[in-house]
Protein backbone atom coordinates (compact mmCIF):
# COMPACT_ATOMS: atom_id res chain seq x y z
CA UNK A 1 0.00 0.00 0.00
CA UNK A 2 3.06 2.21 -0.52
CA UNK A 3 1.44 4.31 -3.29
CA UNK A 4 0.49 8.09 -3.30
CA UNK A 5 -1.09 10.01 -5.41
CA UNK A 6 -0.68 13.95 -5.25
CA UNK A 7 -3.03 16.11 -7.01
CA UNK A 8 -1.37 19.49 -8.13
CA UNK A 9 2.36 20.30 -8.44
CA UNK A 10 1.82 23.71 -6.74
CA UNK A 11 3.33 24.64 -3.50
CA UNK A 12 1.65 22.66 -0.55
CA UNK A 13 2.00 19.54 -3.52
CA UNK A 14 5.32 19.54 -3.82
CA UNK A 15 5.99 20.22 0.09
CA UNK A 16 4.12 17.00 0.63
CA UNK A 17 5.94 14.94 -2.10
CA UNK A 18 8.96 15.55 -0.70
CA UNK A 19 7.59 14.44 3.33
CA UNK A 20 6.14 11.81 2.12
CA UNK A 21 9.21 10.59 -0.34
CA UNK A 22 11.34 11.15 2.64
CA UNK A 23 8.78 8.71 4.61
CA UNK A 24 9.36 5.84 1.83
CA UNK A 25 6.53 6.02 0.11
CA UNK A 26 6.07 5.98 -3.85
CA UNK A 27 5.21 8.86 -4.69
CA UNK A 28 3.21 10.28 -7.99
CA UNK A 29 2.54 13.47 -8.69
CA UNK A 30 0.13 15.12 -11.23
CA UNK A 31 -0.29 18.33 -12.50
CA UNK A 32 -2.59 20.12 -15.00
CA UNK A 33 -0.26 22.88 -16.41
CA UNK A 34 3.11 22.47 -17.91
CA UNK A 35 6.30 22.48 -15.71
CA UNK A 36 6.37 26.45 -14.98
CA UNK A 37 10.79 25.78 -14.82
CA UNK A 38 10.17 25.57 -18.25
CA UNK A 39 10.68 29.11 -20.62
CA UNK A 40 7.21 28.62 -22.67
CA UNK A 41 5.83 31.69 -22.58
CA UNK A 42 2.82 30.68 -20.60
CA UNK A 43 1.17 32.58 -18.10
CA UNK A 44 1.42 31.55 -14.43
CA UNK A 45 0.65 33.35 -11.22
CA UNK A 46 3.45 35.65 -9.93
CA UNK A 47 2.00 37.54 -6.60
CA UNK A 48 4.83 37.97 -4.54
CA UNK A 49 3.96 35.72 -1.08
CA UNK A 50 4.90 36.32 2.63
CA UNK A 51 6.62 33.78 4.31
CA UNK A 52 6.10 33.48 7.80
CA UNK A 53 6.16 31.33 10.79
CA UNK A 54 4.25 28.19 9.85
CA UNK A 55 5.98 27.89 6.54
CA UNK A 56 9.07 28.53 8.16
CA UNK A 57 8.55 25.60 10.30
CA UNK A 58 7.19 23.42 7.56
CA UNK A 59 10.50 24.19 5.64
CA UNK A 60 12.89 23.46 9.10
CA UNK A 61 11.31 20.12 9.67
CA UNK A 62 12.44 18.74 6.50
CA UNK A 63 15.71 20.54 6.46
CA UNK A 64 14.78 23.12 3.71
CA UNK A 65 14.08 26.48 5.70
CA UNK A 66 18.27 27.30 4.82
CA UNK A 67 18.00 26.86 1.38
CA UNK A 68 14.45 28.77 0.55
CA UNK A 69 15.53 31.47 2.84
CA UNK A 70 18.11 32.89 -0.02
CA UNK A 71 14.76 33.58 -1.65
CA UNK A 72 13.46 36.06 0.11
CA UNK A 73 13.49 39.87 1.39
CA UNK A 74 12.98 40.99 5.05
CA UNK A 75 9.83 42.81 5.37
CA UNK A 76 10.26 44.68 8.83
CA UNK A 77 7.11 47.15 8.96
CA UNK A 78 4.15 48.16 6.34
CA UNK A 79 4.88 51.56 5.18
CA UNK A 80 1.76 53.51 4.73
CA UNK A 81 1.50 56.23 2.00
CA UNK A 82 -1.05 58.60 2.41
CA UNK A 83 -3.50 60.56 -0.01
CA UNK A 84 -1.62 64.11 1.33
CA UNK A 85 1.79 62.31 0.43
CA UNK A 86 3.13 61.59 4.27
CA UNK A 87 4.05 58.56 5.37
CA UNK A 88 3.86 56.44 8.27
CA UNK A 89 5.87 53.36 9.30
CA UNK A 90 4.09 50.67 11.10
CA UNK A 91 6.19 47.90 12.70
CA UNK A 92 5.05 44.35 12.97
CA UNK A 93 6.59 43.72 15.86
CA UNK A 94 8.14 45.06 19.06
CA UNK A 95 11.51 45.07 17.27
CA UNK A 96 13.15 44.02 13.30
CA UNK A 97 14.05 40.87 14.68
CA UNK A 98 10.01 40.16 14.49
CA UNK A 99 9.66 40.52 10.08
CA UNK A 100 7.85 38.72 7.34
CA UNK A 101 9.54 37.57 4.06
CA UNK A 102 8.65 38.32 0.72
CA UNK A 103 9.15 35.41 -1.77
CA UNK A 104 8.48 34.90 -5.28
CA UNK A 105 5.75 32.48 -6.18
CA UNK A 106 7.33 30.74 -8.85
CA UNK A 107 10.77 31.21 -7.79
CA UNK A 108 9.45 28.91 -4.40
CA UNK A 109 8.14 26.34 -6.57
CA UNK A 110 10.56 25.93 -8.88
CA UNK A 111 12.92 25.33 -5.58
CA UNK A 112 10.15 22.64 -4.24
CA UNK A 113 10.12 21.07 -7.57
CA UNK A 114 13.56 20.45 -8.05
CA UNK A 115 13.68 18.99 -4.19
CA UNK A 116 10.85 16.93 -5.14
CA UNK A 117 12.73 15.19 -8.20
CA UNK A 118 16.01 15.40 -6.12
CA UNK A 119 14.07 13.10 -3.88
CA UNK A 120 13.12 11.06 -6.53
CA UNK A 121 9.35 11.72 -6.79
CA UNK A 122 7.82 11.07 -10.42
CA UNK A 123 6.55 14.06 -11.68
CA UNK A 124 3.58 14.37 -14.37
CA UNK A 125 2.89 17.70 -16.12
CA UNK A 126 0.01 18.62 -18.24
CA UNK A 127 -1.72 15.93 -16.52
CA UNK A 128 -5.20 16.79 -15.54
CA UNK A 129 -7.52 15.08 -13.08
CA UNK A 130 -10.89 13.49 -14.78
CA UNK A 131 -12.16 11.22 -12.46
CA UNK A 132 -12.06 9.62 -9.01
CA UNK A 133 -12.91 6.24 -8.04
CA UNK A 134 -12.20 6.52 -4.13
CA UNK A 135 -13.75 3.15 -3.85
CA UNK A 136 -11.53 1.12 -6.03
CA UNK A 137 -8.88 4.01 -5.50
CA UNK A 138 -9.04 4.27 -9.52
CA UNK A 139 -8.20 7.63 -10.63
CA UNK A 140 -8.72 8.93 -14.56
CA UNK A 141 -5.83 10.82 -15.77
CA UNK A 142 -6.30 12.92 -18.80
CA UNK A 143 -3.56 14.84 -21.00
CA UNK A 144 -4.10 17.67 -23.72
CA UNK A 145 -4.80 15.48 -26.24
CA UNK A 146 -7.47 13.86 -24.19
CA UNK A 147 -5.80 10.98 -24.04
CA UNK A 148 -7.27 8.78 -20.66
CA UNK A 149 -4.83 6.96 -18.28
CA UNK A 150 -5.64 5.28 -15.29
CA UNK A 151 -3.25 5.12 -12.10
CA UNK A 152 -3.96 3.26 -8.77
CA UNK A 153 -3.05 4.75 -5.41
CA UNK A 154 -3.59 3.93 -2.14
CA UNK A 155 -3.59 7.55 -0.77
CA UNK A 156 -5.02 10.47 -2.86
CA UNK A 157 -4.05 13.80 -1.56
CA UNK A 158 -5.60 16.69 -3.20
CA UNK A 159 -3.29 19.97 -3.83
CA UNK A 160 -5.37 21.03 -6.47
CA UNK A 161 -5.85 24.81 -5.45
CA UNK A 162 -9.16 26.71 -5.25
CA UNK A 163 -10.81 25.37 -8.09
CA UNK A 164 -9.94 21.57 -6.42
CA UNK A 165 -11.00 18.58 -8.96
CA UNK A 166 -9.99 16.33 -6.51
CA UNK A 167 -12.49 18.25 -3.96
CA UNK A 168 -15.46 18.23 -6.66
CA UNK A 169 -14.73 14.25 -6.85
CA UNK A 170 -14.50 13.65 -3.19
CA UNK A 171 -18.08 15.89 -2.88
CA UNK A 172 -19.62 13.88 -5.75
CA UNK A 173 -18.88 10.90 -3.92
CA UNK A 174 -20.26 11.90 -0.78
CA UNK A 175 -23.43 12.71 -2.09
CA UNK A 176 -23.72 10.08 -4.50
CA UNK A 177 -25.06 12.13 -7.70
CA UNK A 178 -23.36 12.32 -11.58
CA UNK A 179 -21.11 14.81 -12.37
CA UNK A 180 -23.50 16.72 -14.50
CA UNK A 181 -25.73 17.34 -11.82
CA UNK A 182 -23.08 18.51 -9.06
CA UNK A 183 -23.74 22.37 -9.25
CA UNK A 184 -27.57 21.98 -8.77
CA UNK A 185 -27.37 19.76 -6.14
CA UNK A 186 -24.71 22.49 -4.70
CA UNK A 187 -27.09 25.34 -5.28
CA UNK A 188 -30.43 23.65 -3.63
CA UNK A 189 -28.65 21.67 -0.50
CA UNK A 190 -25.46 23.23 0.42
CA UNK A 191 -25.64 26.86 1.61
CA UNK A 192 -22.81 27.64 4.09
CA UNK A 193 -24.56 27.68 7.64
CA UNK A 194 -27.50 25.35 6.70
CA UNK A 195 -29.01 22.37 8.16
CA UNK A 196 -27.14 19.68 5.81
CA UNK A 197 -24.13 17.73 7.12
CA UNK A 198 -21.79 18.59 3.97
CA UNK A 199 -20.71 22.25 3.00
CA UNK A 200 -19.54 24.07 0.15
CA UNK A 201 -19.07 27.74 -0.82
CA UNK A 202 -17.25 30.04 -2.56
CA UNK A 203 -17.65 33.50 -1.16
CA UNK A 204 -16.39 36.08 -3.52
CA UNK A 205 -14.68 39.21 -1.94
CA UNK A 206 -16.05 41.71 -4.53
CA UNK A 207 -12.62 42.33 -4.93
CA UNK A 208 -10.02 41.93 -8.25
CA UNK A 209 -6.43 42.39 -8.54
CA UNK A 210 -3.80 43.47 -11.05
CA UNK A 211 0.14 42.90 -11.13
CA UNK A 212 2.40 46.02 -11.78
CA UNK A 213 5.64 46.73 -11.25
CA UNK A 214 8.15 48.79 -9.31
CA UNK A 215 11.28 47.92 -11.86
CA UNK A 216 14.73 49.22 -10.66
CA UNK A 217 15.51 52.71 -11.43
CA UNK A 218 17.57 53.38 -14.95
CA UNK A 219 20.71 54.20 -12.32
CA UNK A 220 19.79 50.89 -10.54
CA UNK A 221 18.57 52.58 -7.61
CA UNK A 222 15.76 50.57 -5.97
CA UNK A 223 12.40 52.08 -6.56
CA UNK A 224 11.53 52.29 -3.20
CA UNK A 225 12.90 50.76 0.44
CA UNK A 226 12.56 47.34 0.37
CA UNK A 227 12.47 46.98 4.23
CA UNK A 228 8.83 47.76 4.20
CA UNK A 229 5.70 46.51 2.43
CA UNK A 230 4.29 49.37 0.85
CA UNK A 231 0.35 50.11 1.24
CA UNK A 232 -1.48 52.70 -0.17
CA UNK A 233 -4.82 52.39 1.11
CA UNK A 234 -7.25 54.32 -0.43
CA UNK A 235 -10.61 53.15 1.34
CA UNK A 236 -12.25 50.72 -1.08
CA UNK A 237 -9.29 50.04 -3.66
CA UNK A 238 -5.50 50.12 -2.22
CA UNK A 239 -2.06 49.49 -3.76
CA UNK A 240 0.74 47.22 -2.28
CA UNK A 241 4.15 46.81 -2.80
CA UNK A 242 6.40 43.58 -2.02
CA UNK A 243 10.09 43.31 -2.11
CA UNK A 244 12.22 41.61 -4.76
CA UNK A 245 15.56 40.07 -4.44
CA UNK A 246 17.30 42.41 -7.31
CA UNK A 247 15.60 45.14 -5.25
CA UNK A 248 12.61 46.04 -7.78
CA UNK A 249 9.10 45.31 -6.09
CA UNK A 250 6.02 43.42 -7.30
CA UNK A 251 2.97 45.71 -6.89
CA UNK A 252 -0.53 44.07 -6.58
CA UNK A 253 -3.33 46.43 -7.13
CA UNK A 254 -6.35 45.97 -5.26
CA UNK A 255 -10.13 47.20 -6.82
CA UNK A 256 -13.65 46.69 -6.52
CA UNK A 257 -15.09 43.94 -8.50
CA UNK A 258 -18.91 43.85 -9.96
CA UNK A 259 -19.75 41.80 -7.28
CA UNK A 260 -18.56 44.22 -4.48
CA UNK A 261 -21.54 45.58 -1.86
CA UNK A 262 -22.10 48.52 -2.15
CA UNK A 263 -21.28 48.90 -5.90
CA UNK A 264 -18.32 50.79 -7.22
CA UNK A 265 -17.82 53.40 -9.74
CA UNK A 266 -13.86 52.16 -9.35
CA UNK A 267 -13.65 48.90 -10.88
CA UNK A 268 -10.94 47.48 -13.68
CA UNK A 269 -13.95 47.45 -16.29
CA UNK A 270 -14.92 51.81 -15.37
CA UNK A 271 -11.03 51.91 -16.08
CA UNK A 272 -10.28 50.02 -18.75
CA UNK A 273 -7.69 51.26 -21.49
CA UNK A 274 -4.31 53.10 -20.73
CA UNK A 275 -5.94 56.79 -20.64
CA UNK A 276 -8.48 56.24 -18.19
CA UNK A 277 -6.36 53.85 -16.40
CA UNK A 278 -3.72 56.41 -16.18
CA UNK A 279 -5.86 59.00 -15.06
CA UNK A 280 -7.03 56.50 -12.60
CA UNK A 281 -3.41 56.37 -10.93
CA UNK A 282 -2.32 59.86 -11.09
CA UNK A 283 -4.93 60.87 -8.58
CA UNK A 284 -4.60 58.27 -6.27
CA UNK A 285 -1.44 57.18 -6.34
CA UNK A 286 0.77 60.13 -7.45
CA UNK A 287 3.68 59.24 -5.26
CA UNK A 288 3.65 55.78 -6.92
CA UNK A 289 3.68 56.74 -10.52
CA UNK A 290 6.99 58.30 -11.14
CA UNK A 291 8.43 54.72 -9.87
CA UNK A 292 6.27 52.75 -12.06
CA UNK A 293 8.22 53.64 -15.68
CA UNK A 294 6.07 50.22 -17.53
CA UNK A 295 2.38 51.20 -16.01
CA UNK A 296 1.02 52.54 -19.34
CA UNK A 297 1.84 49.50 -20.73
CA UNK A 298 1.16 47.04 -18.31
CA UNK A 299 -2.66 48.42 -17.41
CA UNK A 300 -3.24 47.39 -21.01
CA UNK A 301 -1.50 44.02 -20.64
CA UNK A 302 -1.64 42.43 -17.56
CA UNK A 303 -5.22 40.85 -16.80
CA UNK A 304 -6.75 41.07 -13.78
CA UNK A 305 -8.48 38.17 -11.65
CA UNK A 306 -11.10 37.52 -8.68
CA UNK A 307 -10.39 36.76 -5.19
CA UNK A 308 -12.76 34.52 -3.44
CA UNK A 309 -12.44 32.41 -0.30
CA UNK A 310 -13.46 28.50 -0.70
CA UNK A 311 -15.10 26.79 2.30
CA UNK A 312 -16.06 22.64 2.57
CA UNK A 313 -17.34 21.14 5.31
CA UNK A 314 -15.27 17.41 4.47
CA UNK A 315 -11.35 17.35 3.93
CA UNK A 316 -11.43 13.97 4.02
CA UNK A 317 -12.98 10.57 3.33
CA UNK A 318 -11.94 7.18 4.84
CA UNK A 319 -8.46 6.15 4.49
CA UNK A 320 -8.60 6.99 0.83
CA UNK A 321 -8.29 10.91 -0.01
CA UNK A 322 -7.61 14.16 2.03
CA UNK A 323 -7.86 17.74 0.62
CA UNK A 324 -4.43 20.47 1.50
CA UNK A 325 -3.79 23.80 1.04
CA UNK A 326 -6.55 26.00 -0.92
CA UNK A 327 -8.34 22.88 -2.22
CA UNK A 328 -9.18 22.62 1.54
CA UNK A 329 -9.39 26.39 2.45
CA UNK A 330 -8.50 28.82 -0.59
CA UNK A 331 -8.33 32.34 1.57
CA UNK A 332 -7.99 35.72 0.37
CA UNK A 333 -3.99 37.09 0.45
CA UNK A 334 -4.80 39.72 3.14
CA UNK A 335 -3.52 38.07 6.33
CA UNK A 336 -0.08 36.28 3.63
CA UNK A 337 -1.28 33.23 5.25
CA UNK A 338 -2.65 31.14 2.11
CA UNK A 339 1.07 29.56 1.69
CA UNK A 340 2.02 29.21 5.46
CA UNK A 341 -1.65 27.49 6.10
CA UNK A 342 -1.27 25.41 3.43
CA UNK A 343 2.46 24.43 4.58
CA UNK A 344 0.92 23.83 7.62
CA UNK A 345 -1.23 21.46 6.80
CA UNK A 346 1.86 19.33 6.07
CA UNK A 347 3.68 19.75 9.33
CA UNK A 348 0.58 18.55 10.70
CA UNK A 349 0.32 15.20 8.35
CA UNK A 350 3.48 14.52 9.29
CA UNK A 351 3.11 14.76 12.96
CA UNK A 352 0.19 12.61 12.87
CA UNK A 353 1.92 10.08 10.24
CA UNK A 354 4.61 9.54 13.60
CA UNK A 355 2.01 10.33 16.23
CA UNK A 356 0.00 6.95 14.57
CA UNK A 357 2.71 5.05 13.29
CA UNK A 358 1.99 5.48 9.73
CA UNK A 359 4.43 4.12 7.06
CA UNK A 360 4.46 2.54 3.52
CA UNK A 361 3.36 -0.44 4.96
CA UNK A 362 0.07 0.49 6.20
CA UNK A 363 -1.60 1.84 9.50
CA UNK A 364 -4.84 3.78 10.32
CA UNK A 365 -4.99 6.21 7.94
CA UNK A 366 -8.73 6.85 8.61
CA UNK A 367 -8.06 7.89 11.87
CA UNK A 368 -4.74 10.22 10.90
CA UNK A 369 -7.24 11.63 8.56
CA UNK A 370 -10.21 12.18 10.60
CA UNK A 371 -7.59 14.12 13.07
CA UNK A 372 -6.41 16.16 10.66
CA UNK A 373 -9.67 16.95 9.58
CA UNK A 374 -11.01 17.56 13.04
CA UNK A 375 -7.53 19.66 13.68
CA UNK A 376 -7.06 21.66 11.05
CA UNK A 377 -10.39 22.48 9.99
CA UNK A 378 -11.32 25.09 12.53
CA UNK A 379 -7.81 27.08 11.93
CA UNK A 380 -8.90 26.97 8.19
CA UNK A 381 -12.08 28.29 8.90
CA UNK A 382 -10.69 30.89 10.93
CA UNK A 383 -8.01 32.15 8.81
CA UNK A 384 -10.31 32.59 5.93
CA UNK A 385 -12.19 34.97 8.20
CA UNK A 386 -9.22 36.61 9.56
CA UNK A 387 -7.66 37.23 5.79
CA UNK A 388 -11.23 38.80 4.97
CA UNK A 389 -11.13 41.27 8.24
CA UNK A 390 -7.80 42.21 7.27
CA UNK A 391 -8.66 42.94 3.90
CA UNK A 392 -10.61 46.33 5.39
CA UNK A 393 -7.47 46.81 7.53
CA UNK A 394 -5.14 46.89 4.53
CA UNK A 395 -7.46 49.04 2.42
CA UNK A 396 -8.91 51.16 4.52
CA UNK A 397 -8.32 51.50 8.90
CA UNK A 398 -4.25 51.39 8.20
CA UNK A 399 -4.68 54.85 7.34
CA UNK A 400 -7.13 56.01 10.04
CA UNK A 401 -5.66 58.08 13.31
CA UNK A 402 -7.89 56.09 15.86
CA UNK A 403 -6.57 52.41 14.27
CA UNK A 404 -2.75 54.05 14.10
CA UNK A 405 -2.54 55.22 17.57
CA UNK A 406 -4.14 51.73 19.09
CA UNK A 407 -1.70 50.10 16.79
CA UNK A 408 0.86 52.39 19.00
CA UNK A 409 -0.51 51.56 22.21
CA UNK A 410 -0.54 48.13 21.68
CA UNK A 411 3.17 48.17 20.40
CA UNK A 412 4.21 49.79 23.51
CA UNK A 413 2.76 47.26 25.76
CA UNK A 414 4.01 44.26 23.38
CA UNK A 415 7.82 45.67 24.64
CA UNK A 416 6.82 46.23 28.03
CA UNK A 417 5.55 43.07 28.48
CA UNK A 418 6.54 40.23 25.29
CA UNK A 419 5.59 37.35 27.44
CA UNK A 420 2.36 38.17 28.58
CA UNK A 421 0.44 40.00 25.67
CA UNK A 422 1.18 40.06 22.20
CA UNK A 423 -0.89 41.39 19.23
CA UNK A 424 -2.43 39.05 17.44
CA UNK A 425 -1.01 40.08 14.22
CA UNK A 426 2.45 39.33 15.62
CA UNK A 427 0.70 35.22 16.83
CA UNK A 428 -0.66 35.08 13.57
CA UNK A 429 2.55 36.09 11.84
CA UNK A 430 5.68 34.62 14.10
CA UNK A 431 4.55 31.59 15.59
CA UNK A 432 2.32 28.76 15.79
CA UNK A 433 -0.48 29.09 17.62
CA UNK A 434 -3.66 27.95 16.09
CA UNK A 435 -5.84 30.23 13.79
CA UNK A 436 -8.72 29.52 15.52
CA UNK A 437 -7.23 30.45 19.09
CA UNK A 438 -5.72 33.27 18.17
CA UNK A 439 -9.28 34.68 16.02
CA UNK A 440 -10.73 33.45 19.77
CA UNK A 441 -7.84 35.60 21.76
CA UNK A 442 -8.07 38.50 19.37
CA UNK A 443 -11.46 39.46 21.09
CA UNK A 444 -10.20 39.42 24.66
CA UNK A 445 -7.18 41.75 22.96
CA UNK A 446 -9.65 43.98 21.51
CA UNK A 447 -11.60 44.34 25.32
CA UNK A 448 -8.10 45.02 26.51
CA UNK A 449 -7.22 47.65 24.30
CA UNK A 450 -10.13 49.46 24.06
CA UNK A 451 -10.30 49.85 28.05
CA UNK A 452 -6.62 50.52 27.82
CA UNK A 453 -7.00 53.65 25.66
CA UNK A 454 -9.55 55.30 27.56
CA UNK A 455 -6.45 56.12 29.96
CA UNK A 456 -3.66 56.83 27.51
CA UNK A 457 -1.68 60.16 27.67
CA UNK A 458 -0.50 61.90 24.81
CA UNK A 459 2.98 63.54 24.40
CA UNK A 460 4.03 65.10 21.01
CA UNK A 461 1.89 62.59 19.50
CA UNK A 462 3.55 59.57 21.15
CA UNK A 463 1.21 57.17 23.70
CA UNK A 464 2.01 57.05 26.97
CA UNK A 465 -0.10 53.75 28.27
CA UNK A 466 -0.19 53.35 32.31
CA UNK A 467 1.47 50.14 32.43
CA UNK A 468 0.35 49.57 35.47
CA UNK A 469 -3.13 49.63 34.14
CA UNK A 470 -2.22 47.53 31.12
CA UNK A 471 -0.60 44.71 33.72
CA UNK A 472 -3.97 44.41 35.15
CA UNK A 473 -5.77 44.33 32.19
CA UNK A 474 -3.71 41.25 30.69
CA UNK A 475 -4.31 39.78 34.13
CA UNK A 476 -7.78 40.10 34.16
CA UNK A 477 -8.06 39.64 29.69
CA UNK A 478 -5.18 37.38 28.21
CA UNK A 479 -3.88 35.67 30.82
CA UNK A 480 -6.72 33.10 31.84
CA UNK A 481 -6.58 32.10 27.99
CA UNK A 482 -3.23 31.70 27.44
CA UNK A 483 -2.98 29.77 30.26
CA UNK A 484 -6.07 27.65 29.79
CA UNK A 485 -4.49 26.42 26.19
CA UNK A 486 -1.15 26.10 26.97
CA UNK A 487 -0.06 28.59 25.08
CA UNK A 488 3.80 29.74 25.31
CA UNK A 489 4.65 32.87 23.97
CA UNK A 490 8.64 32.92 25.48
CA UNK A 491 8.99 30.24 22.24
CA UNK A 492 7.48 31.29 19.59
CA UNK A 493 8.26 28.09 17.68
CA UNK A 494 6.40 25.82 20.27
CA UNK A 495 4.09 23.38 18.19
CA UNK A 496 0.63 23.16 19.36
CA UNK A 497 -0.02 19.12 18.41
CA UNK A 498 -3.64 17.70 18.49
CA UNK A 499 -5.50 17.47 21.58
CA UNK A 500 -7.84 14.40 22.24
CA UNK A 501 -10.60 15.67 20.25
CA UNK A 502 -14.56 13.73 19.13
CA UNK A 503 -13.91 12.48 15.57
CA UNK A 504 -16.35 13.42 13.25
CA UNK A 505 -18.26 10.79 10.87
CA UNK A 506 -16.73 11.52 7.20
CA UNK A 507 -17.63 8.28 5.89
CA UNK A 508 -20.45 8.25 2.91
CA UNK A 509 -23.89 9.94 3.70
């Protein structure tokens, strides 16, 4: 039963291949699009990525954190640029030794990929999923020129993305109806909060997005300091800036979509073609243009795409298949956690492949998977909700007084006190405590602060909290939680492994 079949040659799937080769298993692995190392010309997705804590772990537990670290860029603070041309420097943490990384998308797979074959996993491109059998653990290949193969695995993991086949299959299996009917059936049983045991949405932000770039300056100069993402948040529509290695920046522009509630005037369709676009730019983002030589050009060029978050009530089925990454949980990019979630849902199948004695020889993979499903579920959940909040941060509160000065406050009582109260930007960011505890914590923070500022002094525009006051109030707010979980925030690389919890029935319905 040594056989595995990965679905999707994307990040989380090539993280896995590699555990799992390392575990002595055989390893396949398909994947729809051609091998991106290649130079085709084709068109793959570029958004620069954060890398933080979780993926960092992910990448140290298999020995790889040294090596992908040469990708990236320190990101220390967000650097906010105003409508009136100031700007304001936000740090993440209490000091720079607490800072995100920007990474390149494809420059991170490519690196995966070539571990993966390193390892010796067998790698299929232009392979597409057609069909899943999960009960004779058949599964129907099919290539470009619809040619039809069929492999056999023992394990099917699906790494598919947001639009998941392998998550389509393992729903059409659970209700039991043909393909052709799956999107009625969605439509008339599965609304997101109802009264049916199995789940599925996509909830679209209302929001789109559009690459452009911050090339180096004709001198070579960098465009702008690459120490800080860059916001400029505008209240429905922002710009954001992420650091390359050659010191140029990948800049993501954020508008409303026809979806978004209330409807916008600003959308990529009201500003379509390079005069209105530019017109567009020059009056909200005049500081930006001057740095952006190729925007005329690229507004024309560069599509733009959706964001939507993807929510399903079953990751898993059996012993036979378990969904990862955004086939699982797709989330919005807002919180930079898509990647690190998705990383760790590895560290956590790997944990639970030596917490149950798992190997190539068998075990009880029905139970590991009903853990991880029972495990990492909630922290999906919460995540996507936390990514969507932040999205309003990002856009909109980062340049608001009131959300800048309790973003000061609670800096200053981060230093004063590190292992007692920390934001929950830094617990989402820099170490491993669960989504789900720290969405749960994040309210008790926000009771704390808000008391806390009632009684803050201000000197020459600089807080001065009564730490006194603030001592109690982390007594009396964040303590009893933190302690009641276990959670340990002198090592912020302490691994939070599965409690006992009530497996939930995934078999067929």
């Amino acid at each position: 039963m040594d056989s595995v079949l990965i679905v999707g040659a994307g990040l989380s799937g090539a993280l896995l291949a590699v555990a799992l080769k390392r575990k002595g298993f055989d390893v396949l692995m398909v994947e729809s699009r051609e091998d991106l190392r290649k130079d085709v010309g084709g068109v793959h997705r570029s958004i620069n990525l954060v890398l933080t804590s979780r993926g960092r772990f992910a990448l140290r537990s298999l020995g790889l954190e040294k090596e992908v670290m040469e990708l990236v860029v320190p990101c220390h603070a967000r650097c906010i640029h105003n409508m009136d041309g100031s700007v304001v420097i936000q740090p993440y943490g209490k000091d720079e030794s607490e800072a995100n990384y920007s990474i390149s998308r494809s420059g991170l797979n490519k690196k995966l990929l070539d571990v993966a074959e390193r390892e010796g996993v067998k790698i299929l491109f232009k392979q597409r999923l057609l069909h899943a059998d999960f009960t004779t653990r058949k599964y129907t290949l099919c290539d470009d020129a619809n040619k039809k193969t069929v492999v056999g695995a023992h394990l099917c993991f699906g790494a598919d993305g947001a639009a998941s086949v392998t998550r389509r299959e393992l729903l059409k299996h659970l209700i039991d109806v043909p393909i052709t009917d799956l999107d009625t059936t969605l439509k008339r049983h599965w609304r997101w909060g109802g009264s049916t045991s199995i789940k599925y949405e996509v909830q679209r932000l209302g929001v789109a997005y559009k690459e452009l770039m911050f090339p180096l300056q004709r001198d070579g100069s960098q465009p702008l300091d690459t120490r800080y993402l860059h916001i400029w948040p505008r209240g429905s529509h922002f710009l954001m800036g992420l650091a390359n290695l050659d010191g140029s920046m990948t800049g993501t522009l954020y508008l409303p979509d026809d979806s978004a509630v209330p409807k916008s005037d600003l959308t990529f369709e009201t500003t379509l073609g390079k005069e209105k676009g530019m017109a567009y730019m020059n009056e909200y983002y005049k500081d930006a243009v001057p740095v952006m030589p190729d925007l005329a050009k690229e507004w024309e060029e560069n599509p733009h795409a959706l964001l939507a978050t993807a929510r399903v009530s079953h990751w898993v089925f059996e012993d036979k298949v378990c969904l990862i990454g955004d086939a699982a949980h797709a989330v919005v990019p807002f919180f930079g956690q898509g990647m690190n979630a998705s990383f760790e849902d590895v560290t956590y199948i790997m944990y639970l492949i030596g917490r149950h004695g798992l190997g190539p020889k068998g075990g009880d993979w029905k139970k590991a998977f009903q853990e991880y499903h029972n495990v990492r579920s909630p922290a999906g959940h919460a995540i996507s909700d936390l990514a969507i909040e932040n999205y309003t941060e990002m856009c909109k509160k980062v340049g608001e007084t009131e959300f800048l000065q309790r973003k000061a406050v609670e800096n200053k009582v981060e230093k004063a006190f590190p292992l007692q109260f920390r934001s929950r930007y830094y617990m989402i960011t820099n170490t491993l405590i669960p989504y789900h505890w720290v969405d749960e914590l994040g309210v008790h923070i926000n009771t704390m602060l808000t008391e806390l500022m009632t009684t803050v002094i201000w000197k020459e525009g600089e807080p001065e909290p009564d730490m006194n006051h603030a001592r109690a109030l982390i007594a009396q707010h964040i303590t009893p939680y933190i302690e009641a979980h276990g959670i340990n925030l002198a090592n912020p690389w302490t691994f939070y492994g599965p409690r006992e919890v009530q497996l939930q029935n995934t078999s067929k319905l």
